[in-house]
N, C-alpha and C. Protein backbone atom coordinates (compact mmCIF):
# COMPACT_ATOMS: atom_id res chain seq x y z
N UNK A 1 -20.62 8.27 -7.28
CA UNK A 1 -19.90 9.53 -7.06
C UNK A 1 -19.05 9.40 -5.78
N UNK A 2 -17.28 9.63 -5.82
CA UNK A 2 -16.75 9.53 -5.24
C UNK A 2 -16.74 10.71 -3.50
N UNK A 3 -16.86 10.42 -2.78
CA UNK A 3 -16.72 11.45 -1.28
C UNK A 3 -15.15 11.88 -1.38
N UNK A 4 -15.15 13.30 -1.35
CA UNK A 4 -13.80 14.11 -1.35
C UNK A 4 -12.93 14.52 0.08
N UNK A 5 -12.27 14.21 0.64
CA UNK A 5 -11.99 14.80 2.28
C UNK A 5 -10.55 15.43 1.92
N UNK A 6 -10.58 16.47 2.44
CA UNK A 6 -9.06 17.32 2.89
C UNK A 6 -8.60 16.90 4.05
N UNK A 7 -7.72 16.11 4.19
CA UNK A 7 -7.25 16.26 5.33
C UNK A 7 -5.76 16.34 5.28
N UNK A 8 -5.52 16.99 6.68
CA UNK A 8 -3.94 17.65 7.05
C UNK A 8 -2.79 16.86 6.70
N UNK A 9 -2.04 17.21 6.12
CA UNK A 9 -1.09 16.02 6.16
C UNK A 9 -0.29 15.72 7.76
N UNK A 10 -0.04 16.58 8.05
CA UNK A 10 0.61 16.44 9.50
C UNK A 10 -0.26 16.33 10.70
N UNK A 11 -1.58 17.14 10.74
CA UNK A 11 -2.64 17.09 12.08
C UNK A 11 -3.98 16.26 11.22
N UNK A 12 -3.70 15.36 10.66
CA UNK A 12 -4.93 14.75 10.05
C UNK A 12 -6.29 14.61 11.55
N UNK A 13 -7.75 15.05 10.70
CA UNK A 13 -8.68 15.25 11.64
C UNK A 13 -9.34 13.80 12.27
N UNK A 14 -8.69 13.63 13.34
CA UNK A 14 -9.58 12.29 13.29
C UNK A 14 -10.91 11.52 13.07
N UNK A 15 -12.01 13.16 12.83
CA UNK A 15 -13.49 12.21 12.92
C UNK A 15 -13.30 12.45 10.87
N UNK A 16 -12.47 12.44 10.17
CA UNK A 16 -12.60 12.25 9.21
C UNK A 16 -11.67 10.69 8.76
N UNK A 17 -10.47 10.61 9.30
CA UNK A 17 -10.14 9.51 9.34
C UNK A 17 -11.11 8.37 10.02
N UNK A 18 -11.88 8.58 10.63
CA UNK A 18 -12.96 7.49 11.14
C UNK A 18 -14.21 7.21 10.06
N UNK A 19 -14.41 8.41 9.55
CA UNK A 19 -15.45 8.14 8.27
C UNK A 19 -14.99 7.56 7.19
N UNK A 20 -13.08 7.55 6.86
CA UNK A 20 -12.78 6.84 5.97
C UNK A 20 -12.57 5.54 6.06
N UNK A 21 -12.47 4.99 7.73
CA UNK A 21 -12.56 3.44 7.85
C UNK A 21 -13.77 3.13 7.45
N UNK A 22 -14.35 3.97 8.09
CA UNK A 22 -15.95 3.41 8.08
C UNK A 22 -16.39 2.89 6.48
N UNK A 23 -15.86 3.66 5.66
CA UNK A 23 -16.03 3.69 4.30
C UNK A 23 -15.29 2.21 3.55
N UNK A 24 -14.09 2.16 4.28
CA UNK A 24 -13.28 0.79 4.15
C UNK A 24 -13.93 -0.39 4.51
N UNK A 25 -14.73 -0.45 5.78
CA UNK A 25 -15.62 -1.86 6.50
C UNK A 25 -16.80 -2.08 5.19
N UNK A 26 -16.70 -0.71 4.86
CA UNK A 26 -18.47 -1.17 3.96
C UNK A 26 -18.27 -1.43 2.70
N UNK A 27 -17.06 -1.88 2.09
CA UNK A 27 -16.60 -2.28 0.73
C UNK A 27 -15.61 -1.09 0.29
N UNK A 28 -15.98 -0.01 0.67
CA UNK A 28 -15.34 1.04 -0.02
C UNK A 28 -13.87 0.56 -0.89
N UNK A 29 -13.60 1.58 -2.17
CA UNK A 29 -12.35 1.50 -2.48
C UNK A 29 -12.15 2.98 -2.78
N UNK A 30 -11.21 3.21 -1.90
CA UNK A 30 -10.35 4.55 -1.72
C UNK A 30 -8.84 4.88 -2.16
N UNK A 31 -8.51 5.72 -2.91
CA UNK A 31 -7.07 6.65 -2.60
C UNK A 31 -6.77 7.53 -1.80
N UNK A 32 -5.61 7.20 -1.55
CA UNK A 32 -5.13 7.59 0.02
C UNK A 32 -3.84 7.87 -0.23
N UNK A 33 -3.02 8.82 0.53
CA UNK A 33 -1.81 9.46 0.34
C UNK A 33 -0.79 8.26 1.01
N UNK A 34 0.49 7.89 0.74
CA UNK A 34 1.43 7.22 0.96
C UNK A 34 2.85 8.54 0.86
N UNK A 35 3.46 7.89 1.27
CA UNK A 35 4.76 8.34 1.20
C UNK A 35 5.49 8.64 0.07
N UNK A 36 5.10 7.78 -0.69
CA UNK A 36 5.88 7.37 -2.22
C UNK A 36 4.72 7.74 -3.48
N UNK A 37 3.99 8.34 -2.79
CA UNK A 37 2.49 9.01 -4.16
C UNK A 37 1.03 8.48 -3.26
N UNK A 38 0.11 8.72 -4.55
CA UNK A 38 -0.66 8.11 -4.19
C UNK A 38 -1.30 6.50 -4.33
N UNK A 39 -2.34 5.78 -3.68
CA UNK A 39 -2.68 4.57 -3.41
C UNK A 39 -4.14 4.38 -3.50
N UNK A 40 -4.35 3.04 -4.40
CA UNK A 40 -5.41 2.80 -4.67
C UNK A 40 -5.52 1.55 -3.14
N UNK A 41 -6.62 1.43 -2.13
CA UNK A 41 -6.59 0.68 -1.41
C UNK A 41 -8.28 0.08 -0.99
N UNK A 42 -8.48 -1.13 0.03
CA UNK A 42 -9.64 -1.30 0.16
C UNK A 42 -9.19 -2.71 1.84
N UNK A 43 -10.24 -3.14 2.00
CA UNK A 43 -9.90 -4.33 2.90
C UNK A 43 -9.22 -5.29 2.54
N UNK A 44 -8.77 -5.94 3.43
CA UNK A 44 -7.60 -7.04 2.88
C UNK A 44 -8.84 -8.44 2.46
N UNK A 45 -9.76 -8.47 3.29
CA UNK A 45 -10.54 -9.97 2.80
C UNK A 45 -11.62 -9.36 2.19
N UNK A 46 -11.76 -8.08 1.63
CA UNK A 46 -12.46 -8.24 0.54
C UNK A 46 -12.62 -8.03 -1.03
N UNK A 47 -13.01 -9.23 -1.27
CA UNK A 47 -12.73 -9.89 -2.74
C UNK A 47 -13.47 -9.05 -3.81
N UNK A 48 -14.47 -8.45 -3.64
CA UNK A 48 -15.27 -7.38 -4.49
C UNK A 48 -14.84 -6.19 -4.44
N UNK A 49 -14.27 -5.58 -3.46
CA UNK A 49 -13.19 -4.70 -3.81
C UNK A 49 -11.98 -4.68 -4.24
N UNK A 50 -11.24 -5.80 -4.14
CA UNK A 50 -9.86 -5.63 -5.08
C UNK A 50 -10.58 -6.33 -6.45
N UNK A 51 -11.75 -6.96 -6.49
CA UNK A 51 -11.47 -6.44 -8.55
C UNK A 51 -12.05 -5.43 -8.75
N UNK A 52 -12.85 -4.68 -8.28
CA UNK A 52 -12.72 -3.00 -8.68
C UNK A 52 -11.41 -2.66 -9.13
N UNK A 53 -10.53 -2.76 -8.04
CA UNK A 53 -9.22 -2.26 -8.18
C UNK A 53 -8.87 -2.28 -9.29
N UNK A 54 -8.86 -4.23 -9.78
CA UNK A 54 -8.32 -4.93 -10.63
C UNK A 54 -8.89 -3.24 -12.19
N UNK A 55 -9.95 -4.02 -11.98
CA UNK A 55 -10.83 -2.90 -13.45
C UNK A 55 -10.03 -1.75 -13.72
N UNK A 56 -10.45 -0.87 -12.18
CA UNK A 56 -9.62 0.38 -12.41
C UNK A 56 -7.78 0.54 -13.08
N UNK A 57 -7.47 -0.60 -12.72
CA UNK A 57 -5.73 -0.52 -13.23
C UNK A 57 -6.42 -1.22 -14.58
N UNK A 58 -6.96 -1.74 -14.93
CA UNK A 58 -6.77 -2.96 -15.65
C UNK A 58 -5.81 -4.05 -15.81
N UNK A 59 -5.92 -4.84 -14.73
CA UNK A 59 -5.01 -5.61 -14.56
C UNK A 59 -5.35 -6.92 -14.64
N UNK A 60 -4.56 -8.16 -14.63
CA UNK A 60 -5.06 -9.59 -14.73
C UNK A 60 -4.96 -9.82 -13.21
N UNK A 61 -5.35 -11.71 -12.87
CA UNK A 61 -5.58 -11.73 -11.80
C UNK A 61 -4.10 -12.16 -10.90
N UNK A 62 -2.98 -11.78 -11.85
CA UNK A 62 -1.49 -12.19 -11.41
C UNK A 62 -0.91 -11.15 -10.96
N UNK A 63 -1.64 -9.69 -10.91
CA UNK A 63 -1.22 -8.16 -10.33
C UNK A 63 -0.79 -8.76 -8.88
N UNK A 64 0.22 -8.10 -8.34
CA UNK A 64 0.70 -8.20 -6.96
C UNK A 64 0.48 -6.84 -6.12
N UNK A 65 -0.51 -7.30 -5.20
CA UNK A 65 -1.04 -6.62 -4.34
C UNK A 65 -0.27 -6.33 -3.08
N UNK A 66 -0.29 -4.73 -2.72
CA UNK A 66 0.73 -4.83 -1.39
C UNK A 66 -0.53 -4.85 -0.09
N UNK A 67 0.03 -5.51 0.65
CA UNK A 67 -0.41 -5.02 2.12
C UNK A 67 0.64 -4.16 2.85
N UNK A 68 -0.29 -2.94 3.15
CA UNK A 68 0.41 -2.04 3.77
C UNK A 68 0.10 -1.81 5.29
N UNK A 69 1.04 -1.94 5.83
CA UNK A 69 0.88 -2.13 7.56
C UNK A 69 1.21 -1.16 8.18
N UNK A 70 0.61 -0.71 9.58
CA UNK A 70 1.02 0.17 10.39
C UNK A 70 2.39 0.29 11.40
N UNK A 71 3.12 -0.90 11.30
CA UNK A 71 4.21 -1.41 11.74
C UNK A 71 4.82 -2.74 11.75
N UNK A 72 6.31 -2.81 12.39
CA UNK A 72 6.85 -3.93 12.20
C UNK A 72 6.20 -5.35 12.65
N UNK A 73 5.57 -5.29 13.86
CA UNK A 73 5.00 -6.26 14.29
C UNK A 73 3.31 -6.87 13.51
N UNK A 74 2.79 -5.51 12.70
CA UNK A 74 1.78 -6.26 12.39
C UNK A 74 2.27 -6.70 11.08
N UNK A 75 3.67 -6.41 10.45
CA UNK A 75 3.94 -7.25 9.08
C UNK A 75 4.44 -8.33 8.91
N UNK A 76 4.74 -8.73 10.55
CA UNK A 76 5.42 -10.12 11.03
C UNK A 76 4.25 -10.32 11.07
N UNK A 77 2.78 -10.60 11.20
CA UNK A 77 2.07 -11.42 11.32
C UNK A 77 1.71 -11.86 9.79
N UNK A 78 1.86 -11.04 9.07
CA UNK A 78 1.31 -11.51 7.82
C UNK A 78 2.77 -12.12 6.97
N UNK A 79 3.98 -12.03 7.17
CA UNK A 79 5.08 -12.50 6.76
C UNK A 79 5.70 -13.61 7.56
N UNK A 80 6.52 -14.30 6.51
CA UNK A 80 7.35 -15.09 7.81
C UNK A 80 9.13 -14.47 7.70
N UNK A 81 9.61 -13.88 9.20
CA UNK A 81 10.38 -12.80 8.80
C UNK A 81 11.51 -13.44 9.35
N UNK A 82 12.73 -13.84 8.77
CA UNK A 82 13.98 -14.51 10.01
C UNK A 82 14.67 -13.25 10.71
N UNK A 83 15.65 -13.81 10.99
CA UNK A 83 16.23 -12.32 12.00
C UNK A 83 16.99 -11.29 11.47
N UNK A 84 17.69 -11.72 10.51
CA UNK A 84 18.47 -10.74 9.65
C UNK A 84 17.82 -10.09 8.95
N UNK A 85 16.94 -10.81 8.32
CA UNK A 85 15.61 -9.44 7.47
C UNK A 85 15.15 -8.65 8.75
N UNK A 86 14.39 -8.90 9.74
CA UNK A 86 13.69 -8.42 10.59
C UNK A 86 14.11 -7.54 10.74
N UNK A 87 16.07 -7.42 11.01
CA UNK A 87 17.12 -5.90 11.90
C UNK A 87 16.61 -5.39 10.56
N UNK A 88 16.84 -5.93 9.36
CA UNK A 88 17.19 -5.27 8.51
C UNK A 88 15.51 -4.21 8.06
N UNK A 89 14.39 -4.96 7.97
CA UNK A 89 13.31 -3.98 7.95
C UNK A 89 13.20 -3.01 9.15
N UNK A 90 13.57 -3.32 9.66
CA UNK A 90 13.61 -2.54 11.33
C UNK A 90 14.19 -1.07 11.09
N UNK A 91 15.46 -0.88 10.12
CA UNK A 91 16.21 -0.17 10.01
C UNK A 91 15.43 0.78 9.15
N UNK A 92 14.70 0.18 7.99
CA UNK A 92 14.35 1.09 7.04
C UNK A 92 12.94 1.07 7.47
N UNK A 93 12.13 0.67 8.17
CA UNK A 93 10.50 1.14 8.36
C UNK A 93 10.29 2.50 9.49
N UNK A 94 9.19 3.27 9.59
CA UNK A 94 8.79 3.34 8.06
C UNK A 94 9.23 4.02 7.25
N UNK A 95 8.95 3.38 5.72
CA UNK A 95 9.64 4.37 4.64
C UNK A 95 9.70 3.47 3.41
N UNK A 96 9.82 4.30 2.56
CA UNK A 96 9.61 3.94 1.03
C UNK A 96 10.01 2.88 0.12
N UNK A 97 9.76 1.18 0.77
CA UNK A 97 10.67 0.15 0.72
C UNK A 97 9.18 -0.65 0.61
N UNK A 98 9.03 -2.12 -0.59
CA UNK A 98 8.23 -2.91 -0.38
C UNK A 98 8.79 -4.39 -0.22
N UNK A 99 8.57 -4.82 0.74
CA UNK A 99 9.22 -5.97 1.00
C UNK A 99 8.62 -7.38 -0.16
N UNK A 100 9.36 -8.28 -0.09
CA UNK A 100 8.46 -9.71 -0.55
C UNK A 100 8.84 -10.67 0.16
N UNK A 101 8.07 -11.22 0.98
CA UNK A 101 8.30 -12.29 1.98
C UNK A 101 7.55 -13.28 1.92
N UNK A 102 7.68 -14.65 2.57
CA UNK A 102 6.99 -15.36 2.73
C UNK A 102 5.70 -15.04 3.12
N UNK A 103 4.35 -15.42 2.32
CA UNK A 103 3.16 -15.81 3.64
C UNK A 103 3.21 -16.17 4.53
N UNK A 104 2.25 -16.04 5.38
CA UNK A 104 1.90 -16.78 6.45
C UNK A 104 0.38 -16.42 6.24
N UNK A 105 -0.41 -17.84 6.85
CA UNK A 105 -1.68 -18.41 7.10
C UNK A 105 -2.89 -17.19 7.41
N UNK A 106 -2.20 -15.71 7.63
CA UNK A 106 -3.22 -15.22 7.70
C UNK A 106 -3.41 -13.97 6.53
N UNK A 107 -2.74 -14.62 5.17
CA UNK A 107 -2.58 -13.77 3.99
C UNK A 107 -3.51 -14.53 3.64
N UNK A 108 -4.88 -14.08 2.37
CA UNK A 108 -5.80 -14.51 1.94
C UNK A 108 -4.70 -15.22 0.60
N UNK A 109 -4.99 -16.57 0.11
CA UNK A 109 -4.34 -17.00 -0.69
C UNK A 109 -4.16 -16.66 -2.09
N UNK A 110 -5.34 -16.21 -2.19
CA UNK A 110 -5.79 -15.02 -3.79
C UNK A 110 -4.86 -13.58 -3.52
N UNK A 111 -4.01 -13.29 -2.87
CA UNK A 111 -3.48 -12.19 -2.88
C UNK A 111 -1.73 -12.43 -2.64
N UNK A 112 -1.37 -14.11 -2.57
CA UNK A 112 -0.11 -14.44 -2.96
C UNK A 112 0.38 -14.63 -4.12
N UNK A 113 1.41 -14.75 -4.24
CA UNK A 113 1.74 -14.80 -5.71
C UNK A 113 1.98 -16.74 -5.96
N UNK A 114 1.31 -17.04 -6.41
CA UNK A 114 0.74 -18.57 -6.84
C UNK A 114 1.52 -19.45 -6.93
N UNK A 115 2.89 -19.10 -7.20
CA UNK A 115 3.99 -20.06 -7.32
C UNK A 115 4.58 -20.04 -6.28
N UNK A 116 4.88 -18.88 -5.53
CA UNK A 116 6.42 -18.52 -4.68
C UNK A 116 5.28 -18.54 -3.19
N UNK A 117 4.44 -18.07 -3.06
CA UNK A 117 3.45 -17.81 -2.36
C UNK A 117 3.86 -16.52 -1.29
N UNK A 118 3.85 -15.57 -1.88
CA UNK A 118 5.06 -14.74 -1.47
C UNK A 118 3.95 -13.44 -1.15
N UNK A 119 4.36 -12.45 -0.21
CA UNK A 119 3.42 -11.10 -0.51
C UNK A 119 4.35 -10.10 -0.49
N UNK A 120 3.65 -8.95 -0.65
CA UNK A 120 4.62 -7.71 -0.73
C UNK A 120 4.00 -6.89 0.40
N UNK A 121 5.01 -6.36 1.64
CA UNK A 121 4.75 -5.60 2.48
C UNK A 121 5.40 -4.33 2.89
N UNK A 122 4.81 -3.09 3.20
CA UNK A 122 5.34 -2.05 3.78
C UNK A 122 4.66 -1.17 4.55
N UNK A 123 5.72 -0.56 5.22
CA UNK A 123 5.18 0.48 5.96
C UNK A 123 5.62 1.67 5.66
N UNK A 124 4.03 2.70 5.59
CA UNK A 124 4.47 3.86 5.21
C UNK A 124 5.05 4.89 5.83
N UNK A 125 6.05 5.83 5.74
CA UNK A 125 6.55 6.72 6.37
C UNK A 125 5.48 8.52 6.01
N UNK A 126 3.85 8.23 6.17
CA UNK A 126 2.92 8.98 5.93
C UNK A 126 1.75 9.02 7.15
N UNK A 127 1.52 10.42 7.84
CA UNK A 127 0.41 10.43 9.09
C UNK A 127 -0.59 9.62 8.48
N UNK A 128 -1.12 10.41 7.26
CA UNK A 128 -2.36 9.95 7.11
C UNK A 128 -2.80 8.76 7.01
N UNK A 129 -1.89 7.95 6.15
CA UNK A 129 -1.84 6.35 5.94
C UNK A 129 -1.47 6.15 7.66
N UNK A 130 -1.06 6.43 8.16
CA UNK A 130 -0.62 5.40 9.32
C UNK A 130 -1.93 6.03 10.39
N UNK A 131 -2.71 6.80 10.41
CA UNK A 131 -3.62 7.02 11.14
C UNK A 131 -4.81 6.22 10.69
N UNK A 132 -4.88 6.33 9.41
CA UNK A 132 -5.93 5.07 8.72
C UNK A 132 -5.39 3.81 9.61
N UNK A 133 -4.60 3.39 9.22
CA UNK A 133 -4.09 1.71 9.50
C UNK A 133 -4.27 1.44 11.13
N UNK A 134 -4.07 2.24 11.86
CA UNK A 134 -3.76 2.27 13.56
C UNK A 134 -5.47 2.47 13.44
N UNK A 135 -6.43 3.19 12.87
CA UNK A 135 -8.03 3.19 13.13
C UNK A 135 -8.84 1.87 12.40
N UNK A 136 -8.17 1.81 11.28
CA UNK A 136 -8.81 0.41 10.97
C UNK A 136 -8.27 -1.04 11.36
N UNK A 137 -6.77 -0.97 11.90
CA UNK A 137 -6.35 -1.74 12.77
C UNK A 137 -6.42 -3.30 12.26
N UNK A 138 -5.56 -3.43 11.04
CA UNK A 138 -5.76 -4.35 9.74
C UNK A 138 -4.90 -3.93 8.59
N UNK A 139 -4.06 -4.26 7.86
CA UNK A 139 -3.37 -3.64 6.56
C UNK A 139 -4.54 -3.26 6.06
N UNK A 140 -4.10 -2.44 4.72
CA UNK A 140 -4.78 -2.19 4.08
C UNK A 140 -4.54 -2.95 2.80
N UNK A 141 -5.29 -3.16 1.36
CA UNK A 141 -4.10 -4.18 0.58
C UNK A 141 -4.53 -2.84 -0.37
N UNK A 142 -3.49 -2.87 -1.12
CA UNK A 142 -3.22 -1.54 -2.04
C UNK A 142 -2.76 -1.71 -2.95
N UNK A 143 -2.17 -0.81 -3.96
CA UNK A 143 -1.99 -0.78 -5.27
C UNK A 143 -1.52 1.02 -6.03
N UNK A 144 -0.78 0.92 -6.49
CA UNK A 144 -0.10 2.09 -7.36
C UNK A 144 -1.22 2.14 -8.10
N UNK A 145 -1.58 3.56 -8.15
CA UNK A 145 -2.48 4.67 -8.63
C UNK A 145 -2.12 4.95 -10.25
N UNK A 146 -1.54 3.78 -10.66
CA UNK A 146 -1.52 3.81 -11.96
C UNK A 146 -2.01 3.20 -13.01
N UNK A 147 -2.95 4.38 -14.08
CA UNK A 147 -4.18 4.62 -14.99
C UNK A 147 -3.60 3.36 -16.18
N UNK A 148 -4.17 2.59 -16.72
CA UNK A 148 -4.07 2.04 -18.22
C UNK A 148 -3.70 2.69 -18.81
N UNK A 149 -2.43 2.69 -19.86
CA UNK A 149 -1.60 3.11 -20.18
C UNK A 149 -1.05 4.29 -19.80
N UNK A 150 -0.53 4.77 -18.65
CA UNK A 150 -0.11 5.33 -18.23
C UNK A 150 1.65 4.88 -17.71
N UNK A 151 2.33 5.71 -17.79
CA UNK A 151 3.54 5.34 -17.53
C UNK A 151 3.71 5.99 -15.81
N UNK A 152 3.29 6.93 -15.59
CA UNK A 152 2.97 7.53 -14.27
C UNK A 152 2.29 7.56 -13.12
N UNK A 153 1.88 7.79 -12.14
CA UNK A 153 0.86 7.55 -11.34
C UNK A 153 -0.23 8.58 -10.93
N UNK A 154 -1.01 9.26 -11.01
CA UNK A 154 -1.80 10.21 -10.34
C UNK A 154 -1.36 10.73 -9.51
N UNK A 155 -1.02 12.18 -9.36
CA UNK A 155 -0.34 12.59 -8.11
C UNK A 155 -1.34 13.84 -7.57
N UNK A 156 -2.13 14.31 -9.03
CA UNK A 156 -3.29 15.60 -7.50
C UNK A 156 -4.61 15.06 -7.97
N UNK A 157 -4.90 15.21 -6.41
CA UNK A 157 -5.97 14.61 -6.08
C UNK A 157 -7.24 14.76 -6.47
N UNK A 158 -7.12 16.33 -7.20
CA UNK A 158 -8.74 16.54 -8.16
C UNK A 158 -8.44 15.88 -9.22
N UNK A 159 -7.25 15.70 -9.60
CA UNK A 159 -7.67 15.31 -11.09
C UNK A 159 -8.21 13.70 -10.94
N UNK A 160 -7.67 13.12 -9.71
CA UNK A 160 -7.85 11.85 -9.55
C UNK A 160 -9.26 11.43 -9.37
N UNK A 161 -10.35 12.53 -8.59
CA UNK A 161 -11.05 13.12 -7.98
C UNK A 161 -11.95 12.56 -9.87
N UNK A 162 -11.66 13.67 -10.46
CA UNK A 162 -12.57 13.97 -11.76
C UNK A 162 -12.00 12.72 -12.90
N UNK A 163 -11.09 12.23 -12.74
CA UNK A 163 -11.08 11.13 -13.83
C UNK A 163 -11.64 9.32 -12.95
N UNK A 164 -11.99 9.45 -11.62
CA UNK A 164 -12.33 8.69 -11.39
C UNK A 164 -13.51 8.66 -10.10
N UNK A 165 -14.30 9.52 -10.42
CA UNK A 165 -15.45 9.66 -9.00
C UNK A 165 -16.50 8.71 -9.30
N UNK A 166 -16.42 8.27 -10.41
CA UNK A 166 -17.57 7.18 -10.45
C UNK A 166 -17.59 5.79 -10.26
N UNK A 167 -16.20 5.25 -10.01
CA UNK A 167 -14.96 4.00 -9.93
C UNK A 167 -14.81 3.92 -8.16
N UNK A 168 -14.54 5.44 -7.69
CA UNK A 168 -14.04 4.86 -5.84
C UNK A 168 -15.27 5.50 -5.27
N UNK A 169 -15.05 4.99 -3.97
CA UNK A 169 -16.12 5.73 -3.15
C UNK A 169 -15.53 6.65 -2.23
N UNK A 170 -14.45 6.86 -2.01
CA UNK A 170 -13.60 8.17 -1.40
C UNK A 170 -11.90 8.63 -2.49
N UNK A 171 -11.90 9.72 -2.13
CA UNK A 171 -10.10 10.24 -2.53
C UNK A 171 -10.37 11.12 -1.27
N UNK A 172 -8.78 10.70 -0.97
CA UNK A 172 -8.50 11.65 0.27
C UNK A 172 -7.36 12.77 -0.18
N UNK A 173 -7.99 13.46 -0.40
CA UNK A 173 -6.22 14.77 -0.35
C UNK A 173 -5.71 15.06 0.59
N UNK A 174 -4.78 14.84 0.70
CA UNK A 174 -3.50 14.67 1.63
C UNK A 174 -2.17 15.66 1.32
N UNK A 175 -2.52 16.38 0.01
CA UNK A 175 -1.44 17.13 -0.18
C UNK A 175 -0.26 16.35 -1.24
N UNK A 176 0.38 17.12 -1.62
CA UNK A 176 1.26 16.30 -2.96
C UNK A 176 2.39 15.76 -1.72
N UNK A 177 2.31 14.46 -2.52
CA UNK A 177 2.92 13.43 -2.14
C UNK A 177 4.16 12.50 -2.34
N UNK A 178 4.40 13.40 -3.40
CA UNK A 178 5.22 13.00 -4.48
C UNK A 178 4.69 11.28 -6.05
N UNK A 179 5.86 11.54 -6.34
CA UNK A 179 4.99 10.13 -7.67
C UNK A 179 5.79 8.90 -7.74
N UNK A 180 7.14 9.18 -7.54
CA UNK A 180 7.93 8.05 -7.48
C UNK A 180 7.47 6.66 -6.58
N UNK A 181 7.79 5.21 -7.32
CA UNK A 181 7.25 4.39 -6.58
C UNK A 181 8.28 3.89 -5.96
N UNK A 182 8.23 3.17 -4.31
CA UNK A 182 8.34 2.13 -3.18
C UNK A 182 9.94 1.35 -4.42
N UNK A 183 10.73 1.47 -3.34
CA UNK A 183 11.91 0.39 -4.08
C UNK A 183 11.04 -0.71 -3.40
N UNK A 184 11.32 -1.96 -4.06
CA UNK A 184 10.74 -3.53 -3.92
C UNK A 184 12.27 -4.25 -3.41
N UNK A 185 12.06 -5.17 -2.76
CA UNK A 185 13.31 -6.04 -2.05
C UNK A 185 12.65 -7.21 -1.67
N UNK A 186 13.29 -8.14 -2.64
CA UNK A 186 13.23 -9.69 -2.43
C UNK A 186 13.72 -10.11 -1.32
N UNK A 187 13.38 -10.50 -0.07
CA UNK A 187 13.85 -10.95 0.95
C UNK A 187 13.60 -12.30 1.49
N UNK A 188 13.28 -12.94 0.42
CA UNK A 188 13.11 -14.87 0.82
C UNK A 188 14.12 -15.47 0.87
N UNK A 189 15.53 -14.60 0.05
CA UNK A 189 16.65 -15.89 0.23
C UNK A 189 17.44 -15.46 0.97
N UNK A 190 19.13 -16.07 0.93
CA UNK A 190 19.90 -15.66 1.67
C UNK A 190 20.36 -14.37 1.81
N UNK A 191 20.34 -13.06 0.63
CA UNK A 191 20.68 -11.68 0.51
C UNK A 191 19.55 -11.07 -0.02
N UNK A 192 19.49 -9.94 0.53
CA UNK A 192 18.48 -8.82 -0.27
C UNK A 192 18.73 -8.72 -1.94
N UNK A 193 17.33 -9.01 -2.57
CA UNK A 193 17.51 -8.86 -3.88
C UNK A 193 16.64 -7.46 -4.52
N UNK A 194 17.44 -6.68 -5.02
CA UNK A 194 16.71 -5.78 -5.26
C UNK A 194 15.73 -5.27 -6.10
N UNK A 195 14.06 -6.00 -6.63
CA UNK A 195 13.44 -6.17 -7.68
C UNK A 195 13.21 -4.66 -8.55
N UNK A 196 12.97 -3.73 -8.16
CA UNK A 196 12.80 -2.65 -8.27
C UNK A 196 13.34 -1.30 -7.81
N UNK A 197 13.93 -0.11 -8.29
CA UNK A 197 14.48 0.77 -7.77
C UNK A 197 14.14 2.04 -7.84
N UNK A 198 13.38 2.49 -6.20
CA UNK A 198 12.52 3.54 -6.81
C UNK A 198 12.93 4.62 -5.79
N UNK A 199 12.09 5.11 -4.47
CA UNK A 199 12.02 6.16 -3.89
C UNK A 199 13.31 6.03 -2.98
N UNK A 200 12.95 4.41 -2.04
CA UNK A 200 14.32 3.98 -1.01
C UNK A 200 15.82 3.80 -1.49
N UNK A 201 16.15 4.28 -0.73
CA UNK A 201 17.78 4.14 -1.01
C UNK A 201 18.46 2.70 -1.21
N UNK A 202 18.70 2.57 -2.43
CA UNK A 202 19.67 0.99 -2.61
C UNK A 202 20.56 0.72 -1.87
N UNK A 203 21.42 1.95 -1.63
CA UNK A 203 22.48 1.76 -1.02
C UNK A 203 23.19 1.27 -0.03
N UNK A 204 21.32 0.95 1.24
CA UNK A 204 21.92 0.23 2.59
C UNK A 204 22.20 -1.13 2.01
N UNK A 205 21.77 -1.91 0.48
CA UNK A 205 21.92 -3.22 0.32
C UNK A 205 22.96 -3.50 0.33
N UNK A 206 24.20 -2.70 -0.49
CA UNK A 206 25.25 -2.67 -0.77
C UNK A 206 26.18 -3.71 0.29
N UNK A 207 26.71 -4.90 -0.10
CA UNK A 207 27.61 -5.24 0.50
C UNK A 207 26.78 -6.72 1.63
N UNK A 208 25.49 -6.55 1.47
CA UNK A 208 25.01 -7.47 2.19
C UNK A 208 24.81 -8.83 1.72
């Protein structure tokens, strides 16, 4: 049975954000409000919680997992970022954009993508997520809140609450969040490639 917390979207309570790390160190797998909807999330090195995840989406083991960071500098540690991407994430963090960049050595290798060795990173433009991330002080690795066959994502939190309290060990309501997902941007080669087009604006690509 899943633990339910209200918290503020704008004055989130901190001794409840501390019970939800706490919940994160001990395996937990939680939804959590983002910018761009809601998020299925858990620790980045642990392996028994993202195949929960896996189950809950039903997904194979080729799903691409985001790590979601509390800022620019902690996504340079997990990316390898040159300088023109860097201005260029600089410009749009945080906010509704998932990057794909190189690894680097301190991405668990089961959570790159096997060929390219690539991850997907962002930062959210959301208190609550970014008060999580700054208390647990670590990405989080995450995943779109979207059900087997579902074309949509879960957007209120009881229902998420009652179709899945026996699957997570927290949902946090955070307030509607909206549903639309994270535009995606290929950023390994020489120009921004745009894989996906969702919440972020295409338009700064234009011309680059």
């Amino acid at each position: 049975m899943s633990q339910f917390f209200q918290i503020h979207p704008d004055n989130p309570q901190p001794r409840l954000i501390d019970k939800a790390v706490e919940i994160i160190r001990q395996g937990g797998v939680i939804v959590y409000p983002t910018d761009s909807g809601y998020a299925l999330g858990c620790l980045m090195g642990d392996k028994a919680a993202q195949e929960r995840i896996r189950c809950i989406r039903q997904v194979d083991d080729k799903h691409n997992f985001t790590l979601v960071c509390r800022d620019l500098s902690e996504l340079a540690t997990y990316a390898k970022v040159g300088n023109s991407a860097y201005r260029l994430i600089k410009s749009l963090t945080p906010g509704a954009y998932t990057f794909v960049l190189v690894a680097t050595r301190e991405v668990p290798r089961r959570l790159q993508n096997p060929k390219r060795k690539t991850i997907g990173l962002r930062v959210p433009d959301n208190r609550i997520a970014q008060m999580l991330l700054e208390t647990l002080g670590e990405p989080l690795m995450s995943s779109t809140l979207i059900l087997p066959g579902d074309d949509m994502p879960l957007t209120d939190p009881y229902d998420i609450r009652d179709t899945l309290e026996h699957s997570l060990d927290l949902v946090i309501d955070g307030g509607y969040c909206g549903f639309e997902p994270t535009t995606v941007v290929d950023l390994t080669g020489d120009a921004p490639v745009v894989l996906r087009e969702g919440l972020g604006d295409i338009g700064v690509f234009a011309g680059l």
